[in-house]
C-alpha atoms as a PDB file:
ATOM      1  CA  UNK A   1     -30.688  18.169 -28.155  1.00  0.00           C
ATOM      2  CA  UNK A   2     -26.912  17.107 -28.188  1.00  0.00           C
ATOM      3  CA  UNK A   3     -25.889  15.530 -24.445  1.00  0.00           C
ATOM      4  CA  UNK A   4     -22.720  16.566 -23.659  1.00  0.00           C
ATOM      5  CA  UNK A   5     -22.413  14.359 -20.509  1.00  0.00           C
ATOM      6  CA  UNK A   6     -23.771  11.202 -22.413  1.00  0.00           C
ATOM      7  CA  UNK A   7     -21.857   8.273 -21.607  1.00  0.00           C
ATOM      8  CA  UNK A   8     -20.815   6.262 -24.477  1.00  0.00           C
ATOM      9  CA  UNK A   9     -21.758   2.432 -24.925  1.00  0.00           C
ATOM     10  CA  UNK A  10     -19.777   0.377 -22.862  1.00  0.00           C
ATOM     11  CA  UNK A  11     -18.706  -2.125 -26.011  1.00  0.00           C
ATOM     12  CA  UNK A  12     -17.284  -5.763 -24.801  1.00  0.00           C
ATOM     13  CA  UNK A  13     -14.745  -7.265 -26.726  1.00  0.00           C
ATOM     14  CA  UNK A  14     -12.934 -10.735 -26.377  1.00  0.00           C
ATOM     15  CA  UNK A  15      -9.511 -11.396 -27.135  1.00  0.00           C
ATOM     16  CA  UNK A  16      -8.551 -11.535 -31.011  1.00  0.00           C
ATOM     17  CA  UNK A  17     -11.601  -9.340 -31.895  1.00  0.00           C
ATOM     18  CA  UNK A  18     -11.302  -6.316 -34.435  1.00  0.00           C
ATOM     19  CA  UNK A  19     -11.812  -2.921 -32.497  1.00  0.00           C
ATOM     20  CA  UNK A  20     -10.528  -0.442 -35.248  1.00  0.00           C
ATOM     21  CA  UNK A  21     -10.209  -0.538 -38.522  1.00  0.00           C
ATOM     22  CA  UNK A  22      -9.459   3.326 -39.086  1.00  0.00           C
ATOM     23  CA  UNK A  23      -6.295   2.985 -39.188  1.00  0.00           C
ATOM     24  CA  UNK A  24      -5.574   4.094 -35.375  1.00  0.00           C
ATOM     25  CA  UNK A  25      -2.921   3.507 -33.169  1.00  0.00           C
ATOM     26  CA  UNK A  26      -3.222   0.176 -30.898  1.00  0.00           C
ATOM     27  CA  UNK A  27      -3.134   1.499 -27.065  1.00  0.00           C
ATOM     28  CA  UNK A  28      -2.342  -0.991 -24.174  1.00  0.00           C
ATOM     29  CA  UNK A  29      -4.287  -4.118 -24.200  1.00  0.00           C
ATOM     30  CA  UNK A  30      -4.390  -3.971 -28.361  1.00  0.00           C
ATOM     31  CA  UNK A  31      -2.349  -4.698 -30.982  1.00  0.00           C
ATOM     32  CA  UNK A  32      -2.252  -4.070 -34.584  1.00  0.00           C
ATOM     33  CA  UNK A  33      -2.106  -6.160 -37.535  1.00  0.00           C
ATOM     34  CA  UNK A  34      -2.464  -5.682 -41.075  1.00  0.00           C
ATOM     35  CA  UNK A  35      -4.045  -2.018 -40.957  1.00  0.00           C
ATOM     36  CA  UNK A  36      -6.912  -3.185 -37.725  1.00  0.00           C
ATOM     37  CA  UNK A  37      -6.607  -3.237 -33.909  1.00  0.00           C
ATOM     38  CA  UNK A  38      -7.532  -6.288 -32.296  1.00  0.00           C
ATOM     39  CA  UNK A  39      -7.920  -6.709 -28.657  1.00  0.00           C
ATOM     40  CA  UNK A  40      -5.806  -8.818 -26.969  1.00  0.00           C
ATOM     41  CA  UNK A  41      -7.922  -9.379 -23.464  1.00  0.00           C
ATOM     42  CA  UNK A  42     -11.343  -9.688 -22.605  1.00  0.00           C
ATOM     43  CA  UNK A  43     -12.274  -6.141 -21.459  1.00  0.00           C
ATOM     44  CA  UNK A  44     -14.030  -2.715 -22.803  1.00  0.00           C
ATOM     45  CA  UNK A  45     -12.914  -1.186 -26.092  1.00  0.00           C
ATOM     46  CA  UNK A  46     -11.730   2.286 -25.536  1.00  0.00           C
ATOM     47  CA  UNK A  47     -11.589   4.804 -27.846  1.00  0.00           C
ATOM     48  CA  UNK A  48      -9.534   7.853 -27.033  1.00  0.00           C
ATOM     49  CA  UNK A  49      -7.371  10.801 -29.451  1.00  0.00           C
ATOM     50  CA  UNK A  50      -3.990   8.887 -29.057  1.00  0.00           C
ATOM     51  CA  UNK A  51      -5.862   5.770 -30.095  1.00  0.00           C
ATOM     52  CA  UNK A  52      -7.517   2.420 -29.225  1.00  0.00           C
ATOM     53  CA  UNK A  53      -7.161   0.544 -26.478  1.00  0.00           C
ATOM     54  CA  UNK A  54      -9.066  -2.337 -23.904  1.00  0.00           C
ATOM     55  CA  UNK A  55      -9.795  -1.796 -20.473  1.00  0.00           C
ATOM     56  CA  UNK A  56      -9.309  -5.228 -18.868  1.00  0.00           C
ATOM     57  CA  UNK A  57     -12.274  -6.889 -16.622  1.00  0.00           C
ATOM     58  CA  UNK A  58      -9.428  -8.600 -14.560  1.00  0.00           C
ATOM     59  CA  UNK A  59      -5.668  -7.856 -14.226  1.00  0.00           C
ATOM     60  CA  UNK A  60      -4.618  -9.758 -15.986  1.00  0.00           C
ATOM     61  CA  UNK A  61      -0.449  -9.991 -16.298  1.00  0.00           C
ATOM     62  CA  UNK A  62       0.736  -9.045 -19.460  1.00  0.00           C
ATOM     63  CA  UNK A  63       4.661  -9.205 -20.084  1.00  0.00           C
ATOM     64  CA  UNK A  64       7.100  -6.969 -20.705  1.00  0.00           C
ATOM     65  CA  UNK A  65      10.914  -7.216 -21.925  1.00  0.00           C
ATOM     66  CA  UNK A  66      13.237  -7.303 -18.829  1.00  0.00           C
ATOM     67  CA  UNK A  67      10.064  -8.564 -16.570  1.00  0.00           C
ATOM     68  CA  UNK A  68      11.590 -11.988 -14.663  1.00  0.00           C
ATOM     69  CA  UNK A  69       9.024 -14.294 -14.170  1.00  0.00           C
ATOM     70  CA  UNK A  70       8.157 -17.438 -12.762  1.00  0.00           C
ATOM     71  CA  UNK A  71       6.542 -20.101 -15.296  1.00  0.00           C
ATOM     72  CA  UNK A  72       4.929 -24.207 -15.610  1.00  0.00           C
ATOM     73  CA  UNK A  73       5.907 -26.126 -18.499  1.00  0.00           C
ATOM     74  CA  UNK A  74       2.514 -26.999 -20.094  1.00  0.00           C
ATOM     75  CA  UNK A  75       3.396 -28.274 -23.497  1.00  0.00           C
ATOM     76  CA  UNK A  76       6.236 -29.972 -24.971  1.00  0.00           C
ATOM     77  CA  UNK A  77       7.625 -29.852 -28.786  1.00  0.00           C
ATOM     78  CA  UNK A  78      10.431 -31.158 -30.397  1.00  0.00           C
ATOM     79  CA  UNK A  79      12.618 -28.019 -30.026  1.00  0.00           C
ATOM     80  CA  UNK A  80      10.823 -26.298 -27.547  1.00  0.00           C
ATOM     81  CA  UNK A  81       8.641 -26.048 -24.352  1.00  0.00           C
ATOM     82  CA  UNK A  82       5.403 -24.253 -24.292  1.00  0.00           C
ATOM     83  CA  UNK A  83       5.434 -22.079 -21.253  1.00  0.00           C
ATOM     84  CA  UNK A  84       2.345 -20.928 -18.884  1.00  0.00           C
ATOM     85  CA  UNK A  85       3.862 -17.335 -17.566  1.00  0.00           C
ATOM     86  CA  UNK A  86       0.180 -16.160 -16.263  1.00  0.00           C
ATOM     87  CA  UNK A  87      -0.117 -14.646 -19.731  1.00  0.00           C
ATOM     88  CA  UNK A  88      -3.057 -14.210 -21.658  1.00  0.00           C
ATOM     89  CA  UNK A  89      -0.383 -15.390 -24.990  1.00  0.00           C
ATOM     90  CA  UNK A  90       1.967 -18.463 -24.915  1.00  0.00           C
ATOM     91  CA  UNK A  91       5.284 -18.507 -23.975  1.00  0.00           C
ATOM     92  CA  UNK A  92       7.756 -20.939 -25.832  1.00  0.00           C
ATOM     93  CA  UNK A  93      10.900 -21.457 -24.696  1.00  0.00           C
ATOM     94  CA  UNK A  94      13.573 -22.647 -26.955  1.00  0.00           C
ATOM     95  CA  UNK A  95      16.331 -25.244 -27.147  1.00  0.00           C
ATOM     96  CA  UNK A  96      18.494 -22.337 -27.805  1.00  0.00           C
ATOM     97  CA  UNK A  97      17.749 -20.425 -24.239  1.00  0.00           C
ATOM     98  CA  UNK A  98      18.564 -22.929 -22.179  1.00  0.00           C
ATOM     99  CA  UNK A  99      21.297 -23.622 -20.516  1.00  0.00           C
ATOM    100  CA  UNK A 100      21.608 -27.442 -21.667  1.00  0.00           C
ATOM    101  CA  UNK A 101      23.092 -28.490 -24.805  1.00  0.00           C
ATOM    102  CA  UNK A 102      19.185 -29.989 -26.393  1.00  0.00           C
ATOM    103  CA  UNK A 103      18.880 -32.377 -29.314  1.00  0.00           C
ATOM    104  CA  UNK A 104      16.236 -32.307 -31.384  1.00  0.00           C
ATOM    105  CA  UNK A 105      13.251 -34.315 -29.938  1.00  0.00           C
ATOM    106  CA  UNK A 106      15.458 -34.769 -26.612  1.00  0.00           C
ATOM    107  CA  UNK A 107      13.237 -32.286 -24.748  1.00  0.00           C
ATOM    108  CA  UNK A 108      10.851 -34.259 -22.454  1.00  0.00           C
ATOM    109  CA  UNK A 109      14.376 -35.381 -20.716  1.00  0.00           C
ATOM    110  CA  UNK A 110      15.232 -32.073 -19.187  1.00  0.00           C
ATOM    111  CA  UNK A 111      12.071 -30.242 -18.223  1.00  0.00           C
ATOM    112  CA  UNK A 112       8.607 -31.992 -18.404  1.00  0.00           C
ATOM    113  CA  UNK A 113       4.962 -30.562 -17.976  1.00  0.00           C
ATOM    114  CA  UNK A 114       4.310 -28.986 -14.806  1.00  0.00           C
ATOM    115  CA  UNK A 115       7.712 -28.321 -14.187  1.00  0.00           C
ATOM    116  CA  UNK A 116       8.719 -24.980 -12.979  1.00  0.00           C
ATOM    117  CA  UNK A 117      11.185 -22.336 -14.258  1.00  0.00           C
ATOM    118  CA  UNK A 118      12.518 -19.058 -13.515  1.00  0.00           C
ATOM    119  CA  UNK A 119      12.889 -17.394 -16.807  1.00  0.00           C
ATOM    120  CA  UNK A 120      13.715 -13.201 -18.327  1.00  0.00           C
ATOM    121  CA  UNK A 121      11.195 -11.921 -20.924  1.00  0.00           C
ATOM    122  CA  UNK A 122      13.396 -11.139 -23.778  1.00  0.00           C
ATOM    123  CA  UNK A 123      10.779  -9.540 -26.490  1.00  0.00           C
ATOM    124  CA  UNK A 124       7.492  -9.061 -26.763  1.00  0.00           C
ATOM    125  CA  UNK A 125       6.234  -7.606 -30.680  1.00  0.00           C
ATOM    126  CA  UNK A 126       3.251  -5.992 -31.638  1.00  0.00           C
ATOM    127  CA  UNK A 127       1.611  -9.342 -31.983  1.00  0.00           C
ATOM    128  CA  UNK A 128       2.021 -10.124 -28.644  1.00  0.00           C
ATOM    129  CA  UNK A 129       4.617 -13.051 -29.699  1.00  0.00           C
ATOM    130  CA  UNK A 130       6.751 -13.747 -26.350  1.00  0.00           C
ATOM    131  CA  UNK A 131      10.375 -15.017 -26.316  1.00  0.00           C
ATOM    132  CA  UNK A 132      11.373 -16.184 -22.934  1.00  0.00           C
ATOM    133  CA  UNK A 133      15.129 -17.352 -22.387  1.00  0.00           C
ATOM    134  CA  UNK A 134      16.699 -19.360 -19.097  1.00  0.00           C
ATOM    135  CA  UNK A 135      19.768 -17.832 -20.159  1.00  0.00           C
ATOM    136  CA  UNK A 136      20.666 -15.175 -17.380  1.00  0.00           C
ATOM    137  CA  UNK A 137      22.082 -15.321 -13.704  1.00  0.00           C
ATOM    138  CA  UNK A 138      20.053 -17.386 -11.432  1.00  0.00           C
ATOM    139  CA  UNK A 139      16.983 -18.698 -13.856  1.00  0.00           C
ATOM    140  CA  UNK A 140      16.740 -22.491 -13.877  1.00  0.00           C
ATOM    141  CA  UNK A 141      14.551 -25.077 -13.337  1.00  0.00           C
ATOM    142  CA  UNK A 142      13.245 -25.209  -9.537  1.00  0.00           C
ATOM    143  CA  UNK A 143      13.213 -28.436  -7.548  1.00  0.00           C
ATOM    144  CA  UNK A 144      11.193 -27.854  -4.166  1.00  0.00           C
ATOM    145  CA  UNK A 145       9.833 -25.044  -2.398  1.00  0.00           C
ATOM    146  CA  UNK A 146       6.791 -23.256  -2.087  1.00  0.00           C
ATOM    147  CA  UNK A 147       4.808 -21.086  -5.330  1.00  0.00           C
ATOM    148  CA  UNK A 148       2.600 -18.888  -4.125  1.00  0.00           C
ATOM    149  CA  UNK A 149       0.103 -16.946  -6.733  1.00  0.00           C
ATOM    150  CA  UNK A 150      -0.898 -13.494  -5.701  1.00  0.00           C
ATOM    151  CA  UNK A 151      -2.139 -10.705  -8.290  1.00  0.00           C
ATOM    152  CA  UNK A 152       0.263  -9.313 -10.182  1.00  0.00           C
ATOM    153  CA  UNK A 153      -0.533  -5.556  -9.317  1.00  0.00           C
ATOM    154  CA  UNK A 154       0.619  -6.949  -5.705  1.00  0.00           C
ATOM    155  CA  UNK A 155       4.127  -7.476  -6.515  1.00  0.00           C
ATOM    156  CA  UNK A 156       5.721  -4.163  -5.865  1.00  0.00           C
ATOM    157  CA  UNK A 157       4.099  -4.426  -2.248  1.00  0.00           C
ATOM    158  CA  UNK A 158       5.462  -7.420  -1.897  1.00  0.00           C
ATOM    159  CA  UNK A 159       9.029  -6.210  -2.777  1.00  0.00           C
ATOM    160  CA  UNK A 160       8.787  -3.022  -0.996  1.00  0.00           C
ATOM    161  CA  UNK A 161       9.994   0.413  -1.235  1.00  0.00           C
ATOM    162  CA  UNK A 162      14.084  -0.312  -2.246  1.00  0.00           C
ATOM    163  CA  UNK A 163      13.535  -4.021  -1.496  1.00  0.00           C
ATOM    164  CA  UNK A 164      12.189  -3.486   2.171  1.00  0.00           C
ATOM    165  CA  UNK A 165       9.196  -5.720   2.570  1.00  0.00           C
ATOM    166  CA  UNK A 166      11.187  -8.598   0.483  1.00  0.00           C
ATOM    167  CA  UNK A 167      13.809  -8.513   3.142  1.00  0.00           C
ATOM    168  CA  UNK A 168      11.940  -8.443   5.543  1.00  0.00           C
ATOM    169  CA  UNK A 169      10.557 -11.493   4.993  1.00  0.00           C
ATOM    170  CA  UNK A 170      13.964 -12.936   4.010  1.00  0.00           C
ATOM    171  CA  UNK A 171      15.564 -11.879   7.502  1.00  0.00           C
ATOM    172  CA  UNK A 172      12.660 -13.369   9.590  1.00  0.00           C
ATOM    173  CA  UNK A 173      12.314 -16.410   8.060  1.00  0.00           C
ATOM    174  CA  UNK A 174      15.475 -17.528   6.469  1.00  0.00           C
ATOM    175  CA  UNK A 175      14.186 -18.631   3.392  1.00  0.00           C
ATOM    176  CA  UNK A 176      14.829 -18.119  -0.185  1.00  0.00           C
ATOM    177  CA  UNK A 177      12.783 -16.407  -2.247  1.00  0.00           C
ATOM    178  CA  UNK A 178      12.212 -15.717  -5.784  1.00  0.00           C
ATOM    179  CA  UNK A 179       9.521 -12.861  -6.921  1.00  0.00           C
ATOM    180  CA  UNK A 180       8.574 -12.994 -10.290  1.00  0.00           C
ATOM    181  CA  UNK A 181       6.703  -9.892 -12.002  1.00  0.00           C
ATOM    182  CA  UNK A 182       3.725 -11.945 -13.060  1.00  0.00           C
ATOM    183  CA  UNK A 183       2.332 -13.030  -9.390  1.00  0.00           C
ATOM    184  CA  UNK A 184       4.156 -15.694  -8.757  1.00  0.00           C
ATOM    185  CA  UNK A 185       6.610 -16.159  -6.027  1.00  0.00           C
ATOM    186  CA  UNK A 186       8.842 -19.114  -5.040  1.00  0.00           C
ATOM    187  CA  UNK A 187       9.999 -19.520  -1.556  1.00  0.00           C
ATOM    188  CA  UNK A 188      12.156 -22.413  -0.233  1.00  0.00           C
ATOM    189  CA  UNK A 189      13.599 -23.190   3.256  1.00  0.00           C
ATOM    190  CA  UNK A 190      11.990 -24.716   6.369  1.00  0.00           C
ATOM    191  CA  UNK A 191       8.756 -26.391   5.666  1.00  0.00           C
ATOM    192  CA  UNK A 192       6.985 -24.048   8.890  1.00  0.00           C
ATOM    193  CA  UNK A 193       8.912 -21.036   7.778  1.00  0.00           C
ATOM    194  CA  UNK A 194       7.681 -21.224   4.110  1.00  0.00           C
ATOM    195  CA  UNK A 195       4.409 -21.565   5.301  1.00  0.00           C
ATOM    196  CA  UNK A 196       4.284 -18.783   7.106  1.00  0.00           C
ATOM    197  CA  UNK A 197       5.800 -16.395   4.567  1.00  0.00           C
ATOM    198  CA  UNK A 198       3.047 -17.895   2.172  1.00  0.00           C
ATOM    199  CA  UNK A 199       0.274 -16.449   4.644  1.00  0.00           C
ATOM    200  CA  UNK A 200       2.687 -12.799   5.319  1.00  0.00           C
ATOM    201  CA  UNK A 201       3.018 -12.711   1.358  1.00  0.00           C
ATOM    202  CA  UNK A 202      -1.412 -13.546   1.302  1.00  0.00           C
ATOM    203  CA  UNK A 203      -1.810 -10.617   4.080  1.00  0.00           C
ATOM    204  CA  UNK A 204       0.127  -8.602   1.558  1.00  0.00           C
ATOM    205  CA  UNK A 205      -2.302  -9.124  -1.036  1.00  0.00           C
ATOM    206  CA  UNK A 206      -5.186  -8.275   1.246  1.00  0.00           C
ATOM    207  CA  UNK A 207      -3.760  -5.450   2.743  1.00  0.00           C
ATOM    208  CA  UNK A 208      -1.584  -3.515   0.160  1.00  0.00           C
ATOM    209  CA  UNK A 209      -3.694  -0.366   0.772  1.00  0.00           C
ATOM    210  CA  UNK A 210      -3.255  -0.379   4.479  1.00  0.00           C
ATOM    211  CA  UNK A 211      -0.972   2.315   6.298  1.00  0.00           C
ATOM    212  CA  UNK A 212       2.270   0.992   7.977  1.00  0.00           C
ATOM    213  CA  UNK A 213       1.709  -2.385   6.513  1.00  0.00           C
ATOM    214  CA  UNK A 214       5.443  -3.465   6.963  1.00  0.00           C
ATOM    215  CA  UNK A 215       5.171  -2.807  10.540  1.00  0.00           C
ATOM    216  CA  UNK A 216       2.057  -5.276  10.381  1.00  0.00           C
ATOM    217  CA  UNK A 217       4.025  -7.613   8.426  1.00  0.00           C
ATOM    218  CA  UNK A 218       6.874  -7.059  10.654  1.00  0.00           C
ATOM    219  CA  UNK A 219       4.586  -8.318  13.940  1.00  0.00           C
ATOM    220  CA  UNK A 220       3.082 -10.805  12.225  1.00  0.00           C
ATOM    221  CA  UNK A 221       6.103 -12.343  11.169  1.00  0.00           C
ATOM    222  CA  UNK A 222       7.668 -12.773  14.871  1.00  0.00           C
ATOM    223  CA  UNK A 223       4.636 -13.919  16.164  1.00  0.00           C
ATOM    224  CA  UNK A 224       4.431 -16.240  14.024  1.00  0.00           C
ATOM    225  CA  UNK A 225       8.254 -16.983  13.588  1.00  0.00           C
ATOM    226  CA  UNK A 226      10.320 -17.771  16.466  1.00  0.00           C
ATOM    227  CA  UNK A 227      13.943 -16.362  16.368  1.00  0.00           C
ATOM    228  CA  UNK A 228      16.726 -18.186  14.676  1.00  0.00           C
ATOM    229  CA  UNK A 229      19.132 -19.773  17.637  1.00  0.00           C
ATOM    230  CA  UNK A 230      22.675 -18.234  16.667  1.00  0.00           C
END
């Protein structure tokens, strides 16, 4: 007798395995190449009518074109810098998106492994190839600071409905800060100050479900901070 309510097998898959070979479309967490889906994340395959897809076992961040980002140099070539975004793919950056005149070779004398970069996402094709470029209003190499890692789901609680919670934790503390899309967020200014926006950005994280969290954040923040003398 035919169960209609049967659940199908939940099928794991690791990234760069073949889920489809059918001919269907690749859904998110999938891409296509050569006529067959692979998977592109660890997760569940998922077959549905508009196509074939991965449910991810973590959140993982993946990229998107526009997406401004905060990344550590982890490789170097001759004519580029291999890039850790937080990705599940790499991230080169090339001699010709920077803002330095680079000769070939010559790379290890402007950024070096475990440096850190703002950078723009500039394409990301069905292969999952990334091109990242230093080439836009404020990205550049960052000297200093504070990076904080939260999960990348976070980050629009951590900005805030039209930028609220961000500047609110600009105002209070007087520090600088830099959000980038995949979890990772710079801050710079008074050693205490950082600090204490690292822990308001953490409580974030923790509490992004919670009801009137800016007004949490907001207390937090001047008990923790004391008021700028004018």
């Amino acid at each position: 007798m035919e169960r209609r309510n049967a659940k199908p097998k939940r099928e794991l898959v690791l990234p760069g395995d073949v889920i489809d070979e059918s001919g269907a479309k690749a859904g998110e967490y999938a891409y296509s190449r050569e006529g067959k889906v692979y998977a592109a994340v660890m997760g569940i395959k998922n077959v549905s009518p508009i196509g074939v897809s991965v449910i991810p076992l973590w959140g993982q961040y993946m990229p998107s074109a526009g997406d401004f980002v905060i990344g550590v140099v982890n490789d170097i070539g001759p004519s580029n810098w291999m890039i850790d975004i937080n990705a599940p793919y790499p991230a080169p950056l090339h001699v010709s998106e920077v803002p330095w005149k680079v000769e070939f070779g010559d790379t290890s004398r402007f950024l070096n492994i475990g440096n850190v970069v703002f950078l723009k996402i500039l394409s990301v094709d069905e292969s999952k190839k990334i091109q990242v470029t230093m080439n836009d209003s404020g990205l550049r190499k960052v000297e200093g600071g504070l990076l904080v890692e939260i999960a990348h789901s976070k980050v629009s609680r951590v900005i805030g409905k039209s930028g609220s919670m961000i500047q609110l934790l600009k105002a209070a503390s007087g520090c600088r800060i830099f959000v980038g899309q995949n979890g990772r967020i710079w801050i710079d200014g008074e050693e205490d100050r950082a600090a204490v926006v690292a822990d308001a950005i953490k409580m974030i994280e923790e509490k992004a479900q919670a009801r009137d969290l800016t007004e949490k954040v907001k207390v937090y923040l001047e008990s923790k901070l004391p008021a700028e003398e004018e």
